[in-house]
Protein backbone atom coordinates (compact mmCIF):
# COMPACT_ATOMS: atom_id res chain seq x y z
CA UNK A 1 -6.61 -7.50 4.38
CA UNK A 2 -6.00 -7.94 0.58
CA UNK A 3 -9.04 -9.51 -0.24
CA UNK A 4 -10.92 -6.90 1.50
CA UNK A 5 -9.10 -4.16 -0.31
CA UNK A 6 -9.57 -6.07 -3.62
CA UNK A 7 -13.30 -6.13 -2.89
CA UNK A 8 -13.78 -2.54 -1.86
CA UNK A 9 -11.45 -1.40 -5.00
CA UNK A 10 -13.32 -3.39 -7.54
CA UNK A 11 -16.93 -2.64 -6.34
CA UNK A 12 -16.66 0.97 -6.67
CA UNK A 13 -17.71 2.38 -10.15
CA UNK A 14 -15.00 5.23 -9.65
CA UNK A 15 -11.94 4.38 -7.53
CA UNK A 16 -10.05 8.27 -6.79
CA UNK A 17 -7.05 9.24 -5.43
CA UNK A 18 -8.69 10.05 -1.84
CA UNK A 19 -10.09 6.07 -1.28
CA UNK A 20 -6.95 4.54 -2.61
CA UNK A 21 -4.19 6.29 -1.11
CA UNK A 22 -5.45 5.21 2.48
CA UNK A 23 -5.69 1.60 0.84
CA UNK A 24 -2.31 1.38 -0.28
CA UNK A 25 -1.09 2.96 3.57
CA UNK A 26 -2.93 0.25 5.02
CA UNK A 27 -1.80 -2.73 3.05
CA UNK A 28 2.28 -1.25 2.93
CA UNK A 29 1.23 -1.12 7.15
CA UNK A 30 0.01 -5.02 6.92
CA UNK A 31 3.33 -6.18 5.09
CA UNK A 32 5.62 -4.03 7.74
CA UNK A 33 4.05 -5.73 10.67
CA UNK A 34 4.01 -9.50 9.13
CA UNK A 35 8.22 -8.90 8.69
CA UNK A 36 8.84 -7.15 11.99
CA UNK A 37 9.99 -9.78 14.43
CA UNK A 38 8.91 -7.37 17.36
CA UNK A 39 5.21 -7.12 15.78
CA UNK A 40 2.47 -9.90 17.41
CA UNK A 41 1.41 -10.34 13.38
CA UNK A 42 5.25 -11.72 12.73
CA UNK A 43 5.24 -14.50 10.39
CA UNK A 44 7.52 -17.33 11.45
CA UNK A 45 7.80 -18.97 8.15
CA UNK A 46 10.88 -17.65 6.26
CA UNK A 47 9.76 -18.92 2.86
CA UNK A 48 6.36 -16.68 3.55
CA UNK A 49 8.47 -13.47 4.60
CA UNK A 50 10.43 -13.58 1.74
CA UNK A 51 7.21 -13.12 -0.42
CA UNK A 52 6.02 -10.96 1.56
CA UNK A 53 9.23 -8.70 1.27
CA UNK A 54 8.55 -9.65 -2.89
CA UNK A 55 5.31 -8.03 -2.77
CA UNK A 56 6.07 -5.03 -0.51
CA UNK A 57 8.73 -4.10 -3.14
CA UNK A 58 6.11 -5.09 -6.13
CA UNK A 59 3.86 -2.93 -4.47
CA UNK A 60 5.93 -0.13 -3.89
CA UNK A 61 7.27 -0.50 -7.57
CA UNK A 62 3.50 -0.60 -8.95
CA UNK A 63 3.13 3.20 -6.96
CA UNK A 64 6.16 4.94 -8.19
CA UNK A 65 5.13 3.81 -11.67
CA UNK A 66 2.00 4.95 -11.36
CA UNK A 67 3.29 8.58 -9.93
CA UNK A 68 5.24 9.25 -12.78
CA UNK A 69 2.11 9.55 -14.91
CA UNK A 70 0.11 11.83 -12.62
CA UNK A 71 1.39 16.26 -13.07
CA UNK A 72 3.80 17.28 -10.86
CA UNK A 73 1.18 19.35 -8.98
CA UNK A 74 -0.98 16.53 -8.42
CA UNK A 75 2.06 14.51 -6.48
CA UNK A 76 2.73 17.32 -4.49
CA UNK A 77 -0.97 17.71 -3.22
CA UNK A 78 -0.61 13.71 -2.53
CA UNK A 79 2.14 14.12 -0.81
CA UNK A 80 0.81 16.94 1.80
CA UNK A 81 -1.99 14.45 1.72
CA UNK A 82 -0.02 11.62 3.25
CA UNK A 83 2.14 13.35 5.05
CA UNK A 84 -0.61 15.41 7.45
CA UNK A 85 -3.60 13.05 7.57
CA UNK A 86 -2.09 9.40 7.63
């Protein structure tokens, strides 16, 4: 899942808002399934779910930051985005 993101990502010249929004939906979705214990993805190795947890917060810290430098308007129109077509 990552390595297919970080292929698609870094082989397009131009990477917008509109392909990597769905991206980052899709990897936070990979991370939540490999944690829940009710999932068929769960990850039985505690060692392994505690990175995981690690990167779902890196991850999630990496957006925010980004957020704050994109205009207020711009973050609402992102979140409409995500909120009626994901």
């Amino acid at each position: 899942m990552f390595y297919d993101a970080t292929l698609y990502m870094s082989n397009s010249k131009f990477v917008t808002l509109s392909s990597s929004i769905p991206i980052y939906n899709s990897l936070f979705k990979h991370l939540e399934k490999l944690v829940d214990v009710n999932d068929k993805n769960y990850c039985n190795s505690s060692e392994v779910r505690i990175a995981i947890l690690k990167g779902y917060k890196n991850l999630k810290h990496t957006i925010r930051k980004q957020m704050i430098r994109i205009p207020m308007q711009l973050q609402l129109v992102i979140i409409f985005f995500q909120f009626f077509f994901v």
